[in-house]
PDB file of N, CA and C in Angstrom:
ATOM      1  N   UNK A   1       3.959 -21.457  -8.244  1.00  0.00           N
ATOM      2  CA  UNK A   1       2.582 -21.280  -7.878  1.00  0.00           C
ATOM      3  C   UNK A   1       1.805 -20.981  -9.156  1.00  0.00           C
ATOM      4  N   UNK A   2       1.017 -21.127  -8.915  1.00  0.00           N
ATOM      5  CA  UNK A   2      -0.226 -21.666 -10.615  1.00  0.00           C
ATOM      6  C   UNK A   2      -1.406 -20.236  -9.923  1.00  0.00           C
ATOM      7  N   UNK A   3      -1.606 -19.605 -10.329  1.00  0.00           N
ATOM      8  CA  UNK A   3      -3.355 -18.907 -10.373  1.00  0.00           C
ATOM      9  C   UNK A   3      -3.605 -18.871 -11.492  1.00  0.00           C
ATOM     10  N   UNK A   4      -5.129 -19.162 -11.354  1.00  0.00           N
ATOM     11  CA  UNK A   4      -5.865 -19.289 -12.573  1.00  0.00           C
ATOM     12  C   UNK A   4      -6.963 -18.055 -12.583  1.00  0.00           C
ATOM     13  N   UNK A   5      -7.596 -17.321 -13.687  1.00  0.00           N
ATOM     14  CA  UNK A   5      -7.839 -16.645 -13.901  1.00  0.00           C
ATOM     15  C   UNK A   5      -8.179 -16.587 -15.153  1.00  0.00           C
ATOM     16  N   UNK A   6      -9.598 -16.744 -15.089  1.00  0.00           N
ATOM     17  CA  UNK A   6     -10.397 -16.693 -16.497  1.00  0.00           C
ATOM     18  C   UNK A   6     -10.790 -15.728 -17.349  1.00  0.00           C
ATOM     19  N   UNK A   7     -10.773 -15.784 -18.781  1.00  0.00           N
ATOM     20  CA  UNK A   7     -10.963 -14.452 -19.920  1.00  0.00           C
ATOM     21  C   UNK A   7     -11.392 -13.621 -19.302  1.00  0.00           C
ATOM     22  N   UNK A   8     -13.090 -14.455 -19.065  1.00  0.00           N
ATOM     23  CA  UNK A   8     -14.067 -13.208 -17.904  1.00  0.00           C
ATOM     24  C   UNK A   8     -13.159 -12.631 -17.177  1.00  0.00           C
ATOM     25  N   UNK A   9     -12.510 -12.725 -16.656  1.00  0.00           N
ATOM     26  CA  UNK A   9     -12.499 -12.447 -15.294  1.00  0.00           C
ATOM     27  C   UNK A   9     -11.344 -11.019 -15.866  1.00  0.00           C
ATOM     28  N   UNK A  10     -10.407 -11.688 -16.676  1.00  0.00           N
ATOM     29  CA  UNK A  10      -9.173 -10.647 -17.338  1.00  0.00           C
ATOM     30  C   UNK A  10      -9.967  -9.420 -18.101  1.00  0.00           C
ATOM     31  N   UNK A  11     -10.759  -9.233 -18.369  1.00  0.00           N
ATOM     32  CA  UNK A  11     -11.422  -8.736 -19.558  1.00  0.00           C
ATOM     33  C   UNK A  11     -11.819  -7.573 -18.742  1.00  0.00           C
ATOM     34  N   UNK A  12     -12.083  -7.550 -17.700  1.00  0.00           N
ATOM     35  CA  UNK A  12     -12.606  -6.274 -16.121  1.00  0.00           C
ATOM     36  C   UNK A  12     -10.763  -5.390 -15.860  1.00  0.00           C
ATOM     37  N   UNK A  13      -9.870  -6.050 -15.849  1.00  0.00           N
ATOM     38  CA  UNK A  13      -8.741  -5.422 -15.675  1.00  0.00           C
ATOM     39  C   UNK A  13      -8.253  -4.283 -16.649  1.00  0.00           C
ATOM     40  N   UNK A  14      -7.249  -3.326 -15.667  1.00  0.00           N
ATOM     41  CA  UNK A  14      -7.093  -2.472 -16.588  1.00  0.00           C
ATOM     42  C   UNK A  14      -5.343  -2.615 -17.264  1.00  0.00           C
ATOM     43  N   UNK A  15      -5.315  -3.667 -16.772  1.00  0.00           N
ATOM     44  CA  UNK A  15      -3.901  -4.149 -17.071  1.00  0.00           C
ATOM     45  C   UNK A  15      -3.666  -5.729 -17.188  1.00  0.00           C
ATOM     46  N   UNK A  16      -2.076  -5.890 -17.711  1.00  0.00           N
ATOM     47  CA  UNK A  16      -2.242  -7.727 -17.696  1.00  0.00           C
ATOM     48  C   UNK A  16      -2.334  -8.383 -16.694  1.00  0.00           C
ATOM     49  N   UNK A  17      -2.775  -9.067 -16.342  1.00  0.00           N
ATOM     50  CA  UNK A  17      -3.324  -9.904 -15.150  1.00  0.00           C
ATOM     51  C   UNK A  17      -2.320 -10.541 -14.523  1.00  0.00           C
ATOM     52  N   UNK A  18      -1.158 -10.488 -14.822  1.00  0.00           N
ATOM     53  CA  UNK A  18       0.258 -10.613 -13.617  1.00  0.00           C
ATOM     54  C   UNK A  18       0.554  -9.062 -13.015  1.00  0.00           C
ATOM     55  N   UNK A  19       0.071  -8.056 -13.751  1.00  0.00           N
ATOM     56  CA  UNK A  19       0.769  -6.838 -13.208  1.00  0.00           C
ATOM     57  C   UNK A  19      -0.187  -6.386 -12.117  1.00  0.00           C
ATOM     58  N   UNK A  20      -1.518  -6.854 -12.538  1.00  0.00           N
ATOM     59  CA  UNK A  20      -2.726  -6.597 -11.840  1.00  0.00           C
ATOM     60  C   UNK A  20      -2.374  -7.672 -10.594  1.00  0.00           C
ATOM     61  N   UNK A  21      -2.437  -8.312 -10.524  1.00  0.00           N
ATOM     62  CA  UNK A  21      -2.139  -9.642  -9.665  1.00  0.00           C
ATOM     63  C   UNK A  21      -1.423  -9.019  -8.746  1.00  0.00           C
ATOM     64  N   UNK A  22      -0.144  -8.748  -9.376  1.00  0.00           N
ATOM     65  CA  UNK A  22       1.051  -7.897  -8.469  1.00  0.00           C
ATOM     66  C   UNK A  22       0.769  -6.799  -7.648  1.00  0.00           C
ATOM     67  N   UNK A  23      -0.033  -6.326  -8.430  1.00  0.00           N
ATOM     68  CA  UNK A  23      -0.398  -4.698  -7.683  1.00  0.00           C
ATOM     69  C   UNK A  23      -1.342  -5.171  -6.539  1.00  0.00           C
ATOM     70  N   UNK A  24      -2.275  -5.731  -6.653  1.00  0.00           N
ATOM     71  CA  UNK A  24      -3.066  -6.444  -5.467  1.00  0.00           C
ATOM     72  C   UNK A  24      -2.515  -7.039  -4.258  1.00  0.00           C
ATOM     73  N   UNK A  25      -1.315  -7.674  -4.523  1.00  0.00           N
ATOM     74  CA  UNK A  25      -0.779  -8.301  -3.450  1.00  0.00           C
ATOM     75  C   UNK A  25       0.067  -7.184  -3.028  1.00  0.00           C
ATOM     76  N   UNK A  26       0.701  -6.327  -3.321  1.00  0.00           N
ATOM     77  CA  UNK A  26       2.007  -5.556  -2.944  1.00  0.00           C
ATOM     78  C   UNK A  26       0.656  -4.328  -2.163  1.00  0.00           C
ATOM     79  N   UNK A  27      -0.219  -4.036  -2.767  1.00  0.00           N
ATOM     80  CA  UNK A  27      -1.173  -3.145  -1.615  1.00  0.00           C
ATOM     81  C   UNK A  27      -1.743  -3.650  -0.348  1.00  0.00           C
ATOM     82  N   UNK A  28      -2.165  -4.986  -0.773  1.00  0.00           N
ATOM     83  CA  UNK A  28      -2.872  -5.411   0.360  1.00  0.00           C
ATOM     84  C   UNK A  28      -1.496  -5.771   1.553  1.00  0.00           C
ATOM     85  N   UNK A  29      -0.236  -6.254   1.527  1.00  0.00           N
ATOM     86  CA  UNK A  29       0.646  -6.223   2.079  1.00  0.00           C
ATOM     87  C   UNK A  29       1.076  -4.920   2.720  1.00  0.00           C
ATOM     88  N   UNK A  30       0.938  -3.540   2.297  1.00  0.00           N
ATOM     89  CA  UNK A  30       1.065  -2.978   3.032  1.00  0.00           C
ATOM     90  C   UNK A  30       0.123  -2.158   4.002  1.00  0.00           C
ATOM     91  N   UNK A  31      -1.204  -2.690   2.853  1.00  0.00           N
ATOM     92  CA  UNK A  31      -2.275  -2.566   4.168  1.00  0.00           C
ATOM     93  C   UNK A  31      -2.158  -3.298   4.873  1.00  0.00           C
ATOM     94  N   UNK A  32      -1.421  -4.352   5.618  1.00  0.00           N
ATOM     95  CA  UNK A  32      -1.521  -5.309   6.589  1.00  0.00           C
ATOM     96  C   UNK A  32      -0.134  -5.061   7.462  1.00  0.00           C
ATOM     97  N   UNK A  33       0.620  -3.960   6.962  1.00  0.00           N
ATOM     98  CA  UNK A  33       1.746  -3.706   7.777  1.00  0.00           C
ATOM     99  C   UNK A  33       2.959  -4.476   7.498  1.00  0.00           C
ATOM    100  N   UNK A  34       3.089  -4.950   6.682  1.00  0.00           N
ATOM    101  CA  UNK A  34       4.003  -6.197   6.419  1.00  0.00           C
ATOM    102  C   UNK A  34       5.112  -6.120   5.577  1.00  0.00           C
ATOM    103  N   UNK A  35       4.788  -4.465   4.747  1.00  0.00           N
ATOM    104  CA  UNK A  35       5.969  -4.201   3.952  1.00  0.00           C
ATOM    105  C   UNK A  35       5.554  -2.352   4.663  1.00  0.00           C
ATOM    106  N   UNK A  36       6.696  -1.665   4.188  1.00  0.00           N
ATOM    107  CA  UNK A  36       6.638  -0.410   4.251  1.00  0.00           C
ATOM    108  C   UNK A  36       6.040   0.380   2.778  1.00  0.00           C
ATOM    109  N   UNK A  37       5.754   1.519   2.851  1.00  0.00           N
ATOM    110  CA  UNK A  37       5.643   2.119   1.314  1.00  0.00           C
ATOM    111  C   UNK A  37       6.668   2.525   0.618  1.00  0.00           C
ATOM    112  N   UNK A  38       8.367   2.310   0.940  1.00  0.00           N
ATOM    113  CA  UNK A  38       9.265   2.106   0.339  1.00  0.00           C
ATOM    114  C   UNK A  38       9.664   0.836  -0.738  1.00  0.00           C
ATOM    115  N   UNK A  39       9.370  -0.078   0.177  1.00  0.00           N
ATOM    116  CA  UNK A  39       9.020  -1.411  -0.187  1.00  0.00           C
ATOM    117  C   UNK A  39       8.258  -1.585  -1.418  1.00  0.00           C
ATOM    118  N   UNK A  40       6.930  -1.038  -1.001  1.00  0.00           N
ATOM    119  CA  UNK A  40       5.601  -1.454  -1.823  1.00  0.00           C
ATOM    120  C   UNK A  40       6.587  -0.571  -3.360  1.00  0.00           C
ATOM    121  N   UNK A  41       6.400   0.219  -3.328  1.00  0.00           N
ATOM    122  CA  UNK A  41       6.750   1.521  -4.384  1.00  0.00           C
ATOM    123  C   UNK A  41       8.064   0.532  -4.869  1.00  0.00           C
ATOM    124  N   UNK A  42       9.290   0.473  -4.467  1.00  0.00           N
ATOM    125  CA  UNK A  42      10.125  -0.811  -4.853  1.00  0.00           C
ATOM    126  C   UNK A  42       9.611  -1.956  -5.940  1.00  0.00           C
ATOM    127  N   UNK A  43       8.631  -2.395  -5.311  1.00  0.00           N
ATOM    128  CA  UNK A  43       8.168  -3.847  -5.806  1.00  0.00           C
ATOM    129  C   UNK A  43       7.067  -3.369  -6.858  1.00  0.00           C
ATOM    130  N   UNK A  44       7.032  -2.130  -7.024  1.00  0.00           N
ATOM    131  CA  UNK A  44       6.090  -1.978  -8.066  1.00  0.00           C
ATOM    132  C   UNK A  44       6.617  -1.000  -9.043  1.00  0.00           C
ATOM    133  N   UNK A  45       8.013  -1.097  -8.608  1.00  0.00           N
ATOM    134  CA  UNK A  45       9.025  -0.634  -9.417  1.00  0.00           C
ATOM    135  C   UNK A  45       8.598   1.356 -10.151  1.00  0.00           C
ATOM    136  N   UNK A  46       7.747   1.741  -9.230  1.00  0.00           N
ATOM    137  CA  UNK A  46       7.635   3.492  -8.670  1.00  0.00           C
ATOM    138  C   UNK A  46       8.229   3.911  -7.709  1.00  0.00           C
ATOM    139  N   UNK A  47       7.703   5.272  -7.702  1.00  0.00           N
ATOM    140  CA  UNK A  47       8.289   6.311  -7.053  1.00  0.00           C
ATOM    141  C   UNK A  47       6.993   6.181  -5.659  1.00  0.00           C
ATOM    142  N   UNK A  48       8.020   6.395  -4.677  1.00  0.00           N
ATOM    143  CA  UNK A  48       6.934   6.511  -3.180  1.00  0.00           C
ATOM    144  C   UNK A  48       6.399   7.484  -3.123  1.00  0.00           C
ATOM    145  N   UNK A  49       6.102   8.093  -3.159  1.00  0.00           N
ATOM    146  CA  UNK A  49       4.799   9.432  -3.383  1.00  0.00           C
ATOM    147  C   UNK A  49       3.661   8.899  -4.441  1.00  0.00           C
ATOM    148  N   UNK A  50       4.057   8.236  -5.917  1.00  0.00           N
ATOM    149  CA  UNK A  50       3.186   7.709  -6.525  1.00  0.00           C
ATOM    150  C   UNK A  50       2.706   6.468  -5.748  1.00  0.00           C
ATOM    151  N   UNK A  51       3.246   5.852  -5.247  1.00  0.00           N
ATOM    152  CA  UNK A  51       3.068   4.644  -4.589  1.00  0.00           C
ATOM    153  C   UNK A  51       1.426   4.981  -3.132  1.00  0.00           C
ATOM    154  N   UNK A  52       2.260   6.081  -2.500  1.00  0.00           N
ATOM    155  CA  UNK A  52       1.328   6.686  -1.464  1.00  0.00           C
ATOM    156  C   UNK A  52      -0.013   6.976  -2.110  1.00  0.00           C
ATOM    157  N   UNK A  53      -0.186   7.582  -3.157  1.00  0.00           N
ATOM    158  CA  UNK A  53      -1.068   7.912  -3.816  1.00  0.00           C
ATOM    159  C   UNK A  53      -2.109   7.369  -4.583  1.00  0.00           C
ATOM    160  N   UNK A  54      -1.388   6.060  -5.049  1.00  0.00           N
ATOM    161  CA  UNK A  54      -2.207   4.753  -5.524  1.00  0.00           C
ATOM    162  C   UNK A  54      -3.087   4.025  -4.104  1.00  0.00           C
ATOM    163  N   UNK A  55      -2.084   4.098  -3.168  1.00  0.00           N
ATOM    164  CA  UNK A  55      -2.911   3.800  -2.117  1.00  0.00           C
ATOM    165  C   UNK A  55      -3.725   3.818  -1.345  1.00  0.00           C
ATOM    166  N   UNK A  56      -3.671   5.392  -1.478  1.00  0.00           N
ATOM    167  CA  UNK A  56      -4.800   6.514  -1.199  1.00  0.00           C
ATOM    168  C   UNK A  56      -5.917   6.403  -2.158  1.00  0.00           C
ATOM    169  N   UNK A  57      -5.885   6.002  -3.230  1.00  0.00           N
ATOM    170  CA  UNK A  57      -6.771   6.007  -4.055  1.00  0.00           C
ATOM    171  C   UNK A  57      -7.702   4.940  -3.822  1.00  0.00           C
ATOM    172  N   UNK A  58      -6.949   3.633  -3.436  1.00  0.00           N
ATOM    173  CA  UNK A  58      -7.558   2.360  -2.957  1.00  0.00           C
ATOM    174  C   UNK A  58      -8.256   2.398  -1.629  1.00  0.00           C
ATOM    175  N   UNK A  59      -8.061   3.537  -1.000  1.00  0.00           N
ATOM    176  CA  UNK A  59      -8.938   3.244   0.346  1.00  0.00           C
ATOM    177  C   UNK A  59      -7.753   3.454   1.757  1.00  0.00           C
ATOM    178  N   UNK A  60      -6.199   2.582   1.353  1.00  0.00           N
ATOM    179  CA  UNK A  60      -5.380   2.760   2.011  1.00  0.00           C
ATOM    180  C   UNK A  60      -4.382   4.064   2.562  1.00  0.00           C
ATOM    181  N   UNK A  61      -4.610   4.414   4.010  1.00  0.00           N
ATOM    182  CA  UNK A  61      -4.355   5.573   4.578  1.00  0.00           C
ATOM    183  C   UNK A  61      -2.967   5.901   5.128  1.00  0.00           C
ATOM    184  N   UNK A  62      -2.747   6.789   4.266  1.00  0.00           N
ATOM    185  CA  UNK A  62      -0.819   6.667   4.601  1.00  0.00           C
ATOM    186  C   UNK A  62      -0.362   6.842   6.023  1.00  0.00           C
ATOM    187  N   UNK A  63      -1.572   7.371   6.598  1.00  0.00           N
ATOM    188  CA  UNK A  63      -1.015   7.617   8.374  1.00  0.00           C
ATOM    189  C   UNK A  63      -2.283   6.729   8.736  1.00  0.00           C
ATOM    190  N   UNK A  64      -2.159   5.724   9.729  1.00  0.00           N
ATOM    191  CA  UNK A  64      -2.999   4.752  10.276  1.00  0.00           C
ATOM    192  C   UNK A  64      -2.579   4.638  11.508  1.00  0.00           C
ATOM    193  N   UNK A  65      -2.855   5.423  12.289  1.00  0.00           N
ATOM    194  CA  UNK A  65      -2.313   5.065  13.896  1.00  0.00           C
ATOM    195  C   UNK A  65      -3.718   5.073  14.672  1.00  0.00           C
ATOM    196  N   UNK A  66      -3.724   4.275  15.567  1.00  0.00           N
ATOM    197  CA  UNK A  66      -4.805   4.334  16.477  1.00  0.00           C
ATOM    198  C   UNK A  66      -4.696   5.641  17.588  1.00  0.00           C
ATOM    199  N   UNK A  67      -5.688   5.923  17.994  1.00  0.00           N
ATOM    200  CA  UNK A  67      -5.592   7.277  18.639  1.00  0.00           C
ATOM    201  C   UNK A  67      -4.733   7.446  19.535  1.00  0.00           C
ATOM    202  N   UNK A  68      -4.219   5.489  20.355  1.00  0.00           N
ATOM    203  CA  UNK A  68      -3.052   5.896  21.389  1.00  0.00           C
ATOM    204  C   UNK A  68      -1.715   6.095  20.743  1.00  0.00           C
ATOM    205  N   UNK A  69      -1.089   5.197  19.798  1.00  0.00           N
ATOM    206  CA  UNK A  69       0.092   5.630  18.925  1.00  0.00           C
ATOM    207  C   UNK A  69      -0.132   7.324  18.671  1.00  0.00           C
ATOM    208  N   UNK A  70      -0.791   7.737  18.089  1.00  0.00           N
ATOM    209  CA  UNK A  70      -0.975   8.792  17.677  1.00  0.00           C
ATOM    210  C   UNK A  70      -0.828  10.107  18.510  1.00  0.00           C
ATOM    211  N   UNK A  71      -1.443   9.299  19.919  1.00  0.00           N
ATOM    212  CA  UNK A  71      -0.646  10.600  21.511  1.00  0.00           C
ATOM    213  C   UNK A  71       0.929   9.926  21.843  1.00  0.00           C
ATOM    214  N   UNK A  72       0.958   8.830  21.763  1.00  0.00           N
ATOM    215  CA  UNK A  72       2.448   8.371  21.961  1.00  0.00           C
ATOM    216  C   UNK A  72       3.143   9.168  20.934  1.00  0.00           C
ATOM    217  N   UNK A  73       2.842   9.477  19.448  1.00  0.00           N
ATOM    218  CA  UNK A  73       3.779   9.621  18.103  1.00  0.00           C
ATOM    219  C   UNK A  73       4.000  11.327  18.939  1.00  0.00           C
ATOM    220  N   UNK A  74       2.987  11.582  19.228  1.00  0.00           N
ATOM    221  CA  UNK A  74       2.829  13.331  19.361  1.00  0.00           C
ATOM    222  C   UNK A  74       3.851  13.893  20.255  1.00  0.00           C
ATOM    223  N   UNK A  75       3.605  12.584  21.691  1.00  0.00           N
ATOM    224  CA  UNK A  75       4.443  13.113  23.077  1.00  0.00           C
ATOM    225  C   UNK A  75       5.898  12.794  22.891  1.00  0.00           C
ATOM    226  N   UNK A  76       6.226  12.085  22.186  1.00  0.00           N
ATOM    227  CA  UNK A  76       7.701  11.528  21.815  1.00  0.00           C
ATOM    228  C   UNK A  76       8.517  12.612  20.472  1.00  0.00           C
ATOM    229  N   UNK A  77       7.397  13.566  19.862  1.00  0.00           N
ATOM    230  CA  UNK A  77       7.824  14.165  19.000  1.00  0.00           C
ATOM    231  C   UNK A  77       8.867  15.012  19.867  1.00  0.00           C
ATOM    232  N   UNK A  78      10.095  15.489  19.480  1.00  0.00           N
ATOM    233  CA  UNK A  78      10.869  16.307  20.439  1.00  0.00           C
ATOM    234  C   UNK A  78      10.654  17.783  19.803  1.00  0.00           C
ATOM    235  N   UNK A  79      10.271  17.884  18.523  1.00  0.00           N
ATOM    236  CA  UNK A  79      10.266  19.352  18.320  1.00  0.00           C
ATOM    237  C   UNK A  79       8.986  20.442  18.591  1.00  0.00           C
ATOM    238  N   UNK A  80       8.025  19.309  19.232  1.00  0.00           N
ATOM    239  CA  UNK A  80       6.508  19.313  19.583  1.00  0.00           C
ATOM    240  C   UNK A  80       6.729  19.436  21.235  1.00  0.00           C
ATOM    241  N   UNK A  81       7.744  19.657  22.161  1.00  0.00           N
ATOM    242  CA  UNK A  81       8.057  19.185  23.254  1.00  0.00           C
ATOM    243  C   UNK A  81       8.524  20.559  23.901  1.00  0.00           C
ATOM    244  N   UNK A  82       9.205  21.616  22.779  1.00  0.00           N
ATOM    245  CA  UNK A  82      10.395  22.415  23.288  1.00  0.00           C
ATOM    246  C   UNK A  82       9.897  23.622  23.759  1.00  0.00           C
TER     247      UNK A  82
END
């Protein structure tokens, strides 16, 4: 696969424009649910807490449940139960 990507365009990055590239796709993938933050942190060859944290920084929310998961996550908790 070929992307192209012009001076301009490299010259705004704060890194080389494959690592940048990389980091873009490996976040937006797990904003879309598609990898875990084990994964992501893996493929970006960090630590998952740094990984969580980059993500957090981007906008991406390490707990994302909709309000019904979130009574399902609660009522299924067993130590929340006893």
């Amino acid at each position: 696969m070929t992307l192209r990507i012009t001076e301009e365009i490299g010259e705004f990055l704060p890194q080389p424009v494959d690592a940048a590239a990389a980091e873009l796709i490996v976040l937006e993938l797990y904003r879309q649910h598609r990898i875990s933050e084990g994964k992501a942190a893996e493929l970006l060859q960090e630590d998952r807490e740094d990984f969580i944290r980059r993500a957090a920084a981007v906008g991406i929310p390490y707990f994302d449940l909709t309000p019904d998961e979130l009574k399902e996550e609660i009522e299924s908790t067993t130590f929340l139960n006893s």
